[in-house]
C-alpha atoms as a PDB file:
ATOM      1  CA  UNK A   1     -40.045-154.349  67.862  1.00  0.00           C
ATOM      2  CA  UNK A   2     -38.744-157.643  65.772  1.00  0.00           C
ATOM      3  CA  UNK A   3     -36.912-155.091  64.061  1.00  0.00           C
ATOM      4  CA  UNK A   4     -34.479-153.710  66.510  1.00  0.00           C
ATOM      5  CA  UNK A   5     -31.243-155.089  66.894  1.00  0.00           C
ATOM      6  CA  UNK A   6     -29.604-155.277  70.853  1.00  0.00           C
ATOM      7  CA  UNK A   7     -28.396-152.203  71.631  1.00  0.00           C
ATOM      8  CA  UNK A   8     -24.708-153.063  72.807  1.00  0.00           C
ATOM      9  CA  UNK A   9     -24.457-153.867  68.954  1.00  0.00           C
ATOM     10  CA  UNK A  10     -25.661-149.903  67.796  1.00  0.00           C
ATOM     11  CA  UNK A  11     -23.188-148.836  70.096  1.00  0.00           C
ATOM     12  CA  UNK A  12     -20.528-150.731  68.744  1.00  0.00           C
ATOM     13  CA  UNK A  13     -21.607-149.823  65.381  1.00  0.00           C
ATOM     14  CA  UNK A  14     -21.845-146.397  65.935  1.00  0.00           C
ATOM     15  CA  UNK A  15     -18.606-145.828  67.434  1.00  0.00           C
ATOM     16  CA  UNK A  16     -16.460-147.790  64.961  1.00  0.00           C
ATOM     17  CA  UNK A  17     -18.292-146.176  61.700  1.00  0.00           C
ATOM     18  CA  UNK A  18     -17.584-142.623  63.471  1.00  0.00           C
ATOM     19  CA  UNK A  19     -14.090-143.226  64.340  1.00  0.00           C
ATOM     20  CA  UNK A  20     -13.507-145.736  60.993  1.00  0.00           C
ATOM     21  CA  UNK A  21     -11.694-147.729  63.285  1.00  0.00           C
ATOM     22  CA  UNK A  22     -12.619-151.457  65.684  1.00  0.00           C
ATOM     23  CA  UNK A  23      -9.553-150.677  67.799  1.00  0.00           C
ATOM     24  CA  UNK A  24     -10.733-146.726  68.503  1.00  0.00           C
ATOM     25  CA  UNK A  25     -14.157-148.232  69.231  1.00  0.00           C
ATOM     26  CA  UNK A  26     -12.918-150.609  71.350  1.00  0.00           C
ATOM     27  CA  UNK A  27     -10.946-147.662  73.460  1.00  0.00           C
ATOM     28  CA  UNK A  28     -14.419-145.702  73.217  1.00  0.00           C
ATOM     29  CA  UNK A  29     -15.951-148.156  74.365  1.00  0.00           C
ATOM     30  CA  UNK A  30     -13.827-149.829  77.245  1.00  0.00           C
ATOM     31  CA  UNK A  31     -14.523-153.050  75.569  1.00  0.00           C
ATOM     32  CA  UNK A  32     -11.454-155.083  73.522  1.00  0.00           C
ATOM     33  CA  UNK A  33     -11.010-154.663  69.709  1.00  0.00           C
ATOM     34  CA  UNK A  34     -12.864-158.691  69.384  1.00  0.00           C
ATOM     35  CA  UNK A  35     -15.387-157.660  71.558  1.00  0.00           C
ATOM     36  CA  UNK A  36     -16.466-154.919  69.138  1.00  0.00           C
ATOM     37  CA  UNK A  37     -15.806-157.092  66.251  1.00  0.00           C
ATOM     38  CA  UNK A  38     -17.533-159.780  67.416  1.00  0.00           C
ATOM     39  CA  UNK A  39     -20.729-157.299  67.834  1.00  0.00           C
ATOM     40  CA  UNK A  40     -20.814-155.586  64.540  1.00  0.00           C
ATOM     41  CA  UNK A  41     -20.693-159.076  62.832  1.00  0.00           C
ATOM     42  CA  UNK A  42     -23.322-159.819  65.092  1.00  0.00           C
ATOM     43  CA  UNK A  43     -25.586-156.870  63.503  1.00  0.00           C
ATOM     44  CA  UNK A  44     -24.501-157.820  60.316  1.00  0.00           C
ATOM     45  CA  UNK A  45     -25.959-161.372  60.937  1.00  0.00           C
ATOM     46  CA  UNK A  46     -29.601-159.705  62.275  1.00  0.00           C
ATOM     47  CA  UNK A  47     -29.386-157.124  59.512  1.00  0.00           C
ATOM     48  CA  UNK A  48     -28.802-159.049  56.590  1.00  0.00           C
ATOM     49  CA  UNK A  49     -26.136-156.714  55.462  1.00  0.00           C
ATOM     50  CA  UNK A  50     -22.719-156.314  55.180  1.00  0.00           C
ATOM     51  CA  UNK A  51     -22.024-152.730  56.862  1.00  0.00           C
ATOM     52  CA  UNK A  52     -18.138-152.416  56.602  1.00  0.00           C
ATOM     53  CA  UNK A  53     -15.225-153.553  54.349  1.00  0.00           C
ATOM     54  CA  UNK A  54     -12.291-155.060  56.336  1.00  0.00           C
ATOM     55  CA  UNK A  55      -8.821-153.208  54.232  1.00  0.00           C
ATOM     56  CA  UNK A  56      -6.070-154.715  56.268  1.00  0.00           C
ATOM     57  CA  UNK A  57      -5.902-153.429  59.797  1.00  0.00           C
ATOM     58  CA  UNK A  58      -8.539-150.199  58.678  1.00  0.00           C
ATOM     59  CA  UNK A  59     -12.316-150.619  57.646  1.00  0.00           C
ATOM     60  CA  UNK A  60     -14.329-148.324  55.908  1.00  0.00           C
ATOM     61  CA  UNK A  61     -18.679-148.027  55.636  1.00  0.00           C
ATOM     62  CA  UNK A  62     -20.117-150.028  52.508  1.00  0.00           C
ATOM     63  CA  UNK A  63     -23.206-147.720  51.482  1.00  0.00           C
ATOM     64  CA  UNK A  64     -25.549-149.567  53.110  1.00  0.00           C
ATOM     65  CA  UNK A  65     -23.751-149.327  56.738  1.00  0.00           C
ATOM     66  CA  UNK A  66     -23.022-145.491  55.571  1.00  0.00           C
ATOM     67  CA  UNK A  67     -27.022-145.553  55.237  1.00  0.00           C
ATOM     68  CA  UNK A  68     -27.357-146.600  58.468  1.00  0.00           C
ATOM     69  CA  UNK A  69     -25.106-144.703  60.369  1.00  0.00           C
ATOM     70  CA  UNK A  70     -27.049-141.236  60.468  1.00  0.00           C
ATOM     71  CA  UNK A  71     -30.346-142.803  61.959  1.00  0.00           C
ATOM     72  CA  UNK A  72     -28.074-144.812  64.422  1.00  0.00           C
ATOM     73  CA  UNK A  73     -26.643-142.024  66.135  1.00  0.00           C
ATOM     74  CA  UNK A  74     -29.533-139.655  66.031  1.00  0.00           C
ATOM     75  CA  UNK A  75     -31.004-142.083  67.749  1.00  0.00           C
ATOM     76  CA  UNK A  76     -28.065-143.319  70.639  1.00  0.00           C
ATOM     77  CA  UNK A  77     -27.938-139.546  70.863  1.00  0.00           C
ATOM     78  CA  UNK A  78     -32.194-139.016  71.812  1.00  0.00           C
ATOM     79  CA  UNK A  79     -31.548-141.846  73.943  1.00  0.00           C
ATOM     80  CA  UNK A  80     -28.972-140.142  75.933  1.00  0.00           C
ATOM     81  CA  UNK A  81     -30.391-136.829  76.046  1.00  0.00           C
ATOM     82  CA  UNK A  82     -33.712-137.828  77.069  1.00  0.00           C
ATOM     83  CA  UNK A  83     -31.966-140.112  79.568  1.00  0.00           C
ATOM     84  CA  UNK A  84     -29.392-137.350  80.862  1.00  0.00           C
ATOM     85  CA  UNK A  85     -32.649-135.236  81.644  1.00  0.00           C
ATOM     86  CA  UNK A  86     -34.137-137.358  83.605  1.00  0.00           C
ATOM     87  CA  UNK A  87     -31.406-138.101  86.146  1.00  0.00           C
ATOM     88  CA  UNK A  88     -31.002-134.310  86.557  1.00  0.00           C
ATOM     89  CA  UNK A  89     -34.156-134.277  87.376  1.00  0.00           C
ATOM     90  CA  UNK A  90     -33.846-135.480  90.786  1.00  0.00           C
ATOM     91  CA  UNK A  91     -33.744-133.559  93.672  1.00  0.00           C
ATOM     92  CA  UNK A  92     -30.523-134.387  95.011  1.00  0.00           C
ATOM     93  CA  UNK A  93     -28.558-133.437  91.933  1.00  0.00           C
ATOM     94  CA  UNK A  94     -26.605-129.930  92.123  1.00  0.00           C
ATOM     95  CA  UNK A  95     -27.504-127.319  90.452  1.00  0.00           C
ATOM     96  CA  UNK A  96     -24.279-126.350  87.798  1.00  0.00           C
ATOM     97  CA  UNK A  97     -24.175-122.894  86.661  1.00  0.00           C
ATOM     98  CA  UNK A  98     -21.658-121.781  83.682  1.00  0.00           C
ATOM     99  CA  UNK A  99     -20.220-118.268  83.675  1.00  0.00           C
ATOM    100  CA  UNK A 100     -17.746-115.973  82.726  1.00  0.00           C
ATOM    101  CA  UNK A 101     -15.379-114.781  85.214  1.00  0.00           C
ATOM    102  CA  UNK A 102     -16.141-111.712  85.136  1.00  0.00           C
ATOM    103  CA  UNK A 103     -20.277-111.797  85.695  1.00  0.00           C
ATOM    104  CA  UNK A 104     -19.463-114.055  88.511  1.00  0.00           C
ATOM    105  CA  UNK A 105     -16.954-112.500  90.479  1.00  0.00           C
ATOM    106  CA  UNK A 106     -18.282-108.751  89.534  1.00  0.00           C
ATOM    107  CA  UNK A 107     -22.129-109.671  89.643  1.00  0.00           C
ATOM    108  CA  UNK A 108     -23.156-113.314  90.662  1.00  0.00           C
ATOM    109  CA  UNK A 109     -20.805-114.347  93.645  1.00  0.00           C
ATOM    110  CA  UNK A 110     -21.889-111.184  95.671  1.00  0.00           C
ATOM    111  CA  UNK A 111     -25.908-112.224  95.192  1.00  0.00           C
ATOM    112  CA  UNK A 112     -25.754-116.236  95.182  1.00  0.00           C
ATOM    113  CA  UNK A 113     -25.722-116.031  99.235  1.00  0.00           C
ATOM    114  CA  UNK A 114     -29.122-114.452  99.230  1.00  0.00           C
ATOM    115  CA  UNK A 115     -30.139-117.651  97.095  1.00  0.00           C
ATOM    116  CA  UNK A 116     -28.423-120.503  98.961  1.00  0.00           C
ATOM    117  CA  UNK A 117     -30.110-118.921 101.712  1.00  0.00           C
ATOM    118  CA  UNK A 118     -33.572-119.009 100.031  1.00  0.00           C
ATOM    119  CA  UNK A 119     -33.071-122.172  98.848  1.00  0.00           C
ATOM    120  CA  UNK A 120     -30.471-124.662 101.172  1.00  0.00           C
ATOM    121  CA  UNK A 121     -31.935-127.824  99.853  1.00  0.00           C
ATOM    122  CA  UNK A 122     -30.153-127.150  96.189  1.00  0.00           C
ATOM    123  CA  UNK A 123     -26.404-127.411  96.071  1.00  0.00           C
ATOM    124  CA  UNK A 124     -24.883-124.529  93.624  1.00  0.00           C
ATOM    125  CA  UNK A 125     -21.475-125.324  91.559  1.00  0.00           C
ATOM    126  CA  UNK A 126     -20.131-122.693  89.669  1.00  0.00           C
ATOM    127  CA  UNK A 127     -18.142-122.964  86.645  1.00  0.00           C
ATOM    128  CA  UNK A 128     -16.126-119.900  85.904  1.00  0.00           C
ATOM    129  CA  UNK A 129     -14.920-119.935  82.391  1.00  0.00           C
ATOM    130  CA  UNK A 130     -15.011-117.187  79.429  1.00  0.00           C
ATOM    131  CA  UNK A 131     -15.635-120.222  76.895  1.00  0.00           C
ATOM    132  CA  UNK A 132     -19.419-120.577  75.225  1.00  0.00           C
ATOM    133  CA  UNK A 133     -20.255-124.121  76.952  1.00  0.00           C
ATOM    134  CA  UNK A 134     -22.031-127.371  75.366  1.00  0.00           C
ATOM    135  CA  UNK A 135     -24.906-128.395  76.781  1.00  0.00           C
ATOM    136  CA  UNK A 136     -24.835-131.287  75.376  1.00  0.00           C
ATOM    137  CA  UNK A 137     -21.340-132.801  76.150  1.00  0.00           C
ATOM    138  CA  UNK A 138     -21.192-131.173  79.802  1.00  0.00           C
ATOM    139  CA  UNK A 139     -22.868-131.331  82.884  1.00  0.00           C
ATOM    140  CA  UNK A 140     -23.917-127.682  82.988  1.00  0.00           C
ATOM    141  CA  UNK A 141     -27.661-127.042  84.186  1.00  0.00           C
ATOM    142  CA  UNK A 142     -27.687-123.478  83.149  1.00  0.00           C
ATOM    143  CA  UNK A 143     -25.355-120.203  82.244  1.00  0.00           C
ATOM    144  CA  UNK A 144     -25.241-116.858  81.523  1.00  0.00           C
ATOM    145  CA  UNK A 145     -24.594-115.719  78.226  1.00  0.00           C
ATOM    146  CA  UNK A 146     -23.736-112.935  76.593  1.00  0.00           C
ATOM    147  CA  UNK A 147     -25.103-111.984  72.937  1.00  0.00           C
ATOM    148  CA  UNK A 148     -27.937-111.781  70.829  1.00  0.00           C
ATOM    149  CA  UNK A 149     -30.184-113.926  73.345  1.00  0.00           C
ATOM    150  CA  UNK A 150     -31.346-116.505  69.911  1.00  0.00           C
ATOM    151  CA  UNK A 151     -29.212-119.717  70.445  1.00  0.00           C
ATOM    152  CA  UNK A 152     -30.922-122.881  69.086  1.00  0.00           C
ATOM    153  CA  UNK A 153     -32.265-125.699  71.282  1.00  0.00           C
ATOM    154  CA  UNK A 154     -32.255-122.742  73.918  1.00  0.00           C
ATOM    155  CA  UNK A 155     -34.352-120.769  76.254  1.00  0.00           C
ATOM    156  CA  UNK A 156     -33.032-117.563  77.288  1.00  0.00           C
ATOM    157  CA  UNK A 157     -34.129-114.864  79.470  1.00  0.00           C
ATOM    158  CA  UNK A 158     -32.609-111.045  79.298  1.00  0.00           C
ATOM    159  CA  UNK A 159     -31.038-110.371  82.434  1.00  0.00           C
ATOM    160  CA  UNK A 160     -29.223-107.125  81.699  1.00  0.00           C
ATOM    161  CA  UNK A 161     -27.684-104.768  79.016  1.00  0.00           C
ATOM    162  CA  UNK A 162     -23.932-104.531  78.685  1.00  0.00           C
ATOM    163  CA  UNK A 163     -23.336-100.917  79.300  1.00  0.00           C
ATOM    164  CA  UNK A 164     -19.729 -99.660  79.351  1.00  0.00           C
ATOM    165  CA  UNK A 165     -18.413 -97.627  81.649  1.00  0.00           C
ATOM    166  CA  UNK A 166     -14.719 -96.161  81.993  1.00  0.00           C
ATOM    167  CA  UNK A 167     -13.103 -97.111  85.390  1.00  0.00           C
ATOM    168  CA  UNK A 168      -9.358 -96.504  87.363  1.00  0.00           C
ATOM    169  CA  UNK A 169      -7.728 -96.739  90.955  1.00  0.00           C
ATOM    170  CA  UNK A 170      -8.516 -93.354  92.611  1.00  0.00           C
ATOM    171  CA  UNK A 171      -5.827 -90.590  92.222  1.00  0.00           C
ATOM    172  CA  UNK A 172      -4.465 -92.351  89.176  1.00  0.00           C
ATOM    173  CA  UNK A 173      -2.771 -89.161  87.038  1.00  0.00           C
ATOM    174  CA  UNK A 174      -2.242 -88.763  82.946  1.00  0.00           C
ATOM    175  CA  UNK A 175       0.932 -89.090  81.888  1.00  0.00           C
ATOM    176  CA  UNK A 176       1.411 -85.145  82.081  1.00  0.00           C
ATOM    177  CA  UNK A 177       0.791 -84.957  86.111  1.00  0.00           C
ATOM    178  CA  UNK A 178      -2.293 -84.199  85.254  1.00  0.00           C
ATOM    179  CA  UNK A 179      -6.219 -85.566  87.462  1.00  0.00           C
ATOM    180  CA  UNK A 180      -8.387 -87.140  84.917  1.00  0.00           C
ATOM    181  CA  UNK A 181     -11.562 -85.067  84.514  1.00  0.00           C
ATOM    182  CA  UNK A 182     -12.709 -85.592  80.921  1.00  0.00           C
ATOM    183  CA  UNK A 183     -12.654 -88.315  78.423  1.00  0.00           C
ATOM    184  CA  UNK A 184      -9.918 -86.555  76.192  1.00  0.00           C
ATOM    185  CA  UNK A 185      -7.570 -87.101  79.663  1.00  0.00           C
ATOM    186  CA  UNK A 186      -7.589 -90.606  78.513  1.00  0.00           C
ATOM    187  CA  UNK A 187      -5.310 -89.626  75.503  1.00  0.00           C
ATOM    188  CA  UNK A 188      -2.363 -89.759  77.816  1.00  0.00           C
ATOM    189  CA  UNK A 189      -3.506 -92.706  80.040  1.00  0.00           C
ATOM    190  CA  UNK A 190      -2.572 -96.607  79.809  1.00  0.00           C
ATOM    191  CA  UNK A 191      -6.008 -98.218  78.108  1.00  0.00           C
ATOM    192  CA  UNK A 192      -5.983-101.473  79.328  1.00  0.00           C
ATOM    193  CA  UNK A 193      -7.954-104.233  76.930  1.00  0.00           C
ATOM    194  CA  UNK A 194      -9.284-106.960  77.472  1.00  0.00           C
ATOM    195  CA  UNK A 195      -8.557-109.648  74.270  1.00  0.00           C
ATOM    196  CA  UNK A 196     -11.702-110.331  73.380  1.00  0.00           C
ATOM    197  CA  UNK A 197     -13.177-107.621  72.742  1.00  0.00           C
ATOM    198  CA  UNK A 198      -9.972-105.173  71.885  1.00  0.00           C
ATOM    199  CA  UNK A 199     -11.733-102.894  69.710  1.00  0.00           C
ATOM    200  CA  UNK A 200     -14.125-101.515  72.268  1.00  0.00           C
ATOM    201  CA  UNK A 201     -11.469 -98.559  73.163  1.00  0.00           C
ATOM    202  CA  UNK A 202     -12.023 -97.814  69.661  1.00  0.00           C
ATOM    203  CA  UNK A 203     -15.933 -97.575  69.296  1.00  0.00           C
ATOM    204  CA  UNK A 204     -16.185 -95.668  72.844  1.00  0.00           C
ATOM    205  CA  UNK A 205     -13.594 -92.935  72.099  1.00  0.00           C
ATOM    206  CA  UNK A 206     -14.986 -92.314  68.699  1.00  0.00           C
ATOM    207  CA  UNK A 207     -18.588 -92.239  70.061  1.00  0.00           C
ATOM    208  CA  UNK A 208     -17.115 -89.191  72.336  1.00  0.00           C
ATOM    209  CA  UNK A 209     -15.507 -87.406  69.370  1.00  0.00           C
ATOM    210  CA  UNK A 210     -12.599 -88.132  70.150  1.00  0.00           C
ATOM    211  CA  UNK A 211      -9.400 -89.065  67.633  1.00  0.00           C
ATOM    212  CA  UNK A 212      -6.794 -91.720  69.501  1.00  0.00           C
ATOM    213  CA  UNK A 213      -3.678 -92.013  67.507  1.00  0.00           C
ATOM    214  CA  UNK A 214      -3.600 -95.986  68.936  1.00  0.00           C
ATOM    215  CA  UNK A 215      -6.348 -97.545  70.797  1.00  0.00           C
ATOM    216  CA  UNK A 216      -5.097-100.706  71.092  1.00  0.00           C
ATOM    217  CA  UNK A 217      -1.828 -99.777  73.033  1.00  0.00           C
ATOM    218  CA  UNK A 218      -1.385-100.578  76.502  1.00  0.00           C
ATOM    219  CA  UNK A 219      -1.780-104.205  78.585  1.00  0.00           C
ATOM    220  CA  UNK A 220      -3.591-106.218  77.290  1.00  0.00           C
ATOM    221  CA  UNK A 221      -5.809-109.360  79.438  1.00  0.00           C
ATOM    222  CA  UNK A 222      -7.741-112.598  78.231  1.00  0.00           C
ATOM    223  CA  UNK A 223     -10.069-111.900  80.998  1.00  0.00           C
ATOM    224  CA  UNK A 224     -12.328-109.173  82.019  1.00  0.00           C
ATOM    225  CA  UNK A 225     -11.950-110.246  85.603  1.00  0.00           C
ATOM    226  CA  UNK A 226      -8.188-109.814  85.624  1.00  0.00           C
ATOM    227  CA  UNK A 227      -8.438-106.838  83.511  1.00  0.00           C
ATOM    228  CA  UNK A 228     -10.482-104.986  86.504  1.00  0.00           C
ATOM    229  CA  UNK A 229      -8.056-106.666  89.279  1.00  0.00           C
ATOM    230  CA  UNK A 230      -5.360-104.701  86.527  1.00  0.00           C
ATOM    231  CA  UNK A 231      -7.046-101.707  86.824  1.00  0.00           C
ATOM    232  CA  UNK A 232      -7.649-101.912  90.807  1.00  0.00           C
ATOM    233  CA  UNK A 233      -3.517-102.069  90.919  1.00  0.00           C
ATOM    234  CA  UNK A 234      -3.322 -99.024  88.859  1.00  0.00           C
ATOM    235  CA  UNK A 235      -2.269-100.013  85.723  1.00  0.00           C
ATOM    236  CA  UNK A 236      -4.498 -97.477  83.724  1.00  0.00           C
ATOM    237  CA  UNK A 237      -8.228 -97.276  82.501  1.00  0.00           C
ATOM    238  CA  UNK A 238     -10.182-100.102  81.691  1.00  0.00           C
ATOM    239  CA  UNK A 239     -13.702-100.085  79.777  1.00  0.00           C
ATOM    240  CA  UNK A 240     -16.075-102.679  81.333  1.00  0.00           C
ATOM    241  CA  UNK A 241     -19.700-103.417  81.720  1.00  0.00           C
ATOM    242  CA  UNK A 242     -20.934-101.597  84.407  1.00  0.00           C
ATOM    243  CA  UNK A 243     -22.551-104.336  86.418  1.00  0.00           C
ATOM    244  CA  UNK A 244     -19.242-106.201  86.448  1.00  0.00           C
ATOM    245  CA  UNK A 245     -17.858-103.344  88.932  1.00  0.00           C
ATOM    246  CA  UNK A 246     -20.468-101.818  91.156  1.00  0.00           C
ATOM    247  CA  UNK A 247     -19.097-103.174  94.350  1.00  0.00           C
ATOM    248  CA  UNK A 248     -15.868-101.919  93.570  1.00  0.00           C
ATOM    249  CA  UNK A 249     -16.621 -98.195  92.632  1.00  0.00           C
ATOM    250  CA  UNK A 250     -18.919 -98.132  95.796  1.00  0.00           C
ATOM    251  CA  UNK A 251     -16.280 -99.994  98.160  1.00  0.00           C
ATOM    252  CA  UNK A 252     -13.863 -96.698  96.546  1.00  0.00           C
ATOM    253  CA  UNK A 253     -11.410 -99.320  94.714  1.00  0.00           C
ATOM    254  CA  UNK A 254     -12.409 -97.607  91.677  1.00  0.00           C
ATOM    255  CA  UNK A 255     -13.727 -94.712  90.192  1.00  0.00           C
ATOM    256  CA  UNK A 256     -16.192 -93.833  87.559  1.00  0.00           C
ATOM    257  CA  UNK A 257     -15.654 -90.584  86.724  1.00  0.00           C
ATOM    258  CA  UNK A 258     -17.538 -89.930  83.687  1.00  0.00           C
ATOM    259  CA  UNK A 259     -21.443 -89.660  83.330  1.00  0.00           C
ATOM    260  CA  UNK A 260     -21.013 -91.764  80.095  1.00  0.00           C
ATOM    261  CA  UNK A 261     -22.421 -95.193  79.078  1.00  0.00           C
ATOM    262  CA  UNK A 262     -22.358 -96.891  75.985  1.00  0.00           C
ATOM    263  CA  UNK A 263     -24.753-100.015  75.606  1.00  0.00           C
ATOM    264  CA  UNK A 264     -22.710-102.885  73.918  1.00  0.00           C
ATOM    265  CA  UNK A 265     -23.975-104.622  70.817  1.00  0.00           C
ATOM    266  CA  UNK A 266     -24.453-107.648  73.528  1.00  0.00           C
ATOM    267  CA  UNK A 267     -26.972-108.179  76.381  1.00  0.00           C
ATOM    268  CA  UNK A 268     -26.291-110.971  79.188  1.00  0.00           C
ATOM    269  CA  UNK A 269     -28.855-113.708  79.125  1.00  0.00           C
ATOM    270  CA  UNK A 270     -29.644-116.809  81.217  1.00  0.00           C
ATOM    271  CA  UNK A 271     -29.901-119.758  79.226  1.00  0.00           C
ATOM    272  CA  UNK A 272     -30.459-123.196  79.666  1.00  0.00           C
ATOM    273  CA  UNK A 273     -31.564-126.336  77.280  1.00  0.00           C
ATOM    274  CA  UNK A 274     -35.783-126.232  76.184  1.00  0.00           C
ATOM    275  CA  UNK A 275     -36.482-129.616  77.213  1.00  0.00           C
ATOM    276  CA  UNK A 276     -35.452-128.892  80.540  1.00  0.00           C
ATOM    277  CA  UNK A 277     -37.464-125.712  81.484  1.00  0.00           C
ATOM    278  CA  UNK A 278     -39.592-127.816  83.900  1.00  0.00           C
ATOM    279  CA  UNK A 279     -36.235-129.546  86.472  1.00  0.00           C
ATOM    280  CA  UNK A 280     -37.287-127.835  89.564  1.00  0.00           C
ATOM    281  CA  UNK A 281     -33.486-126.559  90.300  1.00  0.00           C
ATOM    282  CA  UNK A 282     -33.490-124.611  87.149  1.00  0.00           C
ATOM    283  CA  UNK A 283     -36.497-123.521  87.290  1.00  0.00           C
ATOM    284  CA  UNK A 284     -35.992-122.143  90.846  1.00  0.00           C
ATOM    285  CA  UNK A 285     -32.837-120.539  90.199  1.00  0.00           C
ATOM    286  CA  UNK A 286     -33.892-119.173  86.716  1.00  0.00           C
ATOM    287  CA  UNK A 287     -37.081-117.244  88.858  1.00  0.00           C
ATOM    288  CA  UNK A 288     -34.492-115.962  91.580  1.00  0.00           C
ATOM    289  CA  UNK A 289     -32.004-114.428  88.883  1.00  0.00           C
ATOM    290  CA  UNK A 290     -34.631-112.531  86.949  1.00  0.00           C
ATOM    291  CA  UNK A 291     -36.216-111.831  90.616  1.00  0.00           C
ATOM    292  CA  UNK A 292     -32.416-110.102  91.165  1.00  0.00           C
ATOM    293  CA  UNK A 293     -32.743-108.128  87.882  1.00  0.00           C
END
């Protein structure tokens, strides 16, 4: 490989012809602005080529460092992926699971004893968060996902379908006096939403026939795990997947009162990256979750 220049100089290349800038390199980096300098003029020098103009305090690509930029960081970036999977390939790493709130307070918390027992040797971190993660620039081994189960670079694995179910504290009245019996009782009850998906209300009424003069009134959470706490309180109705509050309509903290389930356009998945379908840890948890299901 006569070819191939040192690597510290790629890096240093890399970073200051993303970030147009030595001294944002050099911050990047944790290396001083003449430090970087010093090795992009050094890869100039192997090269044969002049790969940025100096304007002043700025620099900008000439074509041929523009040229060379692309296959630079495709290939810092195989590097580091191929890299990354090895290390989490050893036994002693934990095993980092990504979720939202909801699935793992309503669904996942209750089973992952059953697991740790199964398995002590393998450490489990959740990460509770309602945000779609990157594999890539995290540390998360695996998550589950809800949606169309086709994300690319990923293997995913059905776990469940997102059916809806209407739920509220027990004795919770209309606002007439009256008990809630059918689903035109929740014309005079407080919806509650959660953000994300608002116009749920919306679909599930209509799919019953029935005409709400404002679906999205009522209080509104970012969360589907707070909006189920808000509903446990008493605050009105909510309209959740069904797995997400099992425990609590069989502990009595809720109730479901109507035989009626509507399957969501979305199913939850597990997912994790292709190239690492054979680390033990995911594999081991990935055959205990679908074991669950």
């Amino acid at each position: 490989m006569k070819s191939l220049p040192p690597l510290n100089t790629l890096r240093a290349f890399e970073s200051a012809g993303r970030l147009l800038s030595f001294n944002e390199a050099a911050v990047e980096l944790h290396l001083t602005p003449s430090a970087v300098s010093h090795a992009i003029k050094s890869l100039e020098s192997f090269l044969g080529q002049t790969l940025f103009r100096r304007l002043g305090r700025g620099v900008t690509l000439t074509a041929e460092g523009s040229i060379y930029l692309a296959p630079v960081r495709d290939a810092l970036t195989r590097i580091n992926t191929a890299s990354a999977m090895l290390m989490q390939q050893t036994d002693n790493q934990p095993l980092t699971i990504s979720a939202a709130p909801a699935m793992t307070i309503g669904w996942l918390m209750p089973r992952l004893a059953r697991f740790q027992m199964a398995h002590p040797d393998i450490e489990v971190r959740m990460s509770s968060t309602p945000d779609v993660i990157d594999f890539a620039r995290s540390d998360i081994d695996l998550a589950i996902r809800s949606g169309s189960g086709h994300w690319s670079g990923l293997n995913s694995h059905f776990l469940m379908s997102e059916e809806l179910v209407v739920v509220y504290k027990p004795g919770l009245l209309t606002d007439t006096g009256k008990t809630i019996s059918t689903p035109e009782d929740l014309l005079n009850v407080s919806l509650i939403h959660v953000m994300p998906t608002i116009g749920q209300w919306r679909s599930w009424l209509n799919a019953q026939g029935i005409t709400h003069p404002d679906t999205e009134r009522g209080p509104k959470f970012e969360s589907s795990a707070v909006a189920v706490e808000a509903a446990v309180a008493g605050l009105g109705a909510v309209l959740i997947p069904k797995t997400f509050v099992e425990d609590h309509v069989r502990d009595g903290r809720l109730v479901l009162p109507f035989d009626v389930e509507a399957t969501n356009h979305y199913d939850f998945y597990v997912v994790y990256p292709s190239e690492r379908v054979d680390v033990p840890r995911i594999a081991t948890f990935r055959d205990w979750i679908l074991g669950e299901v």
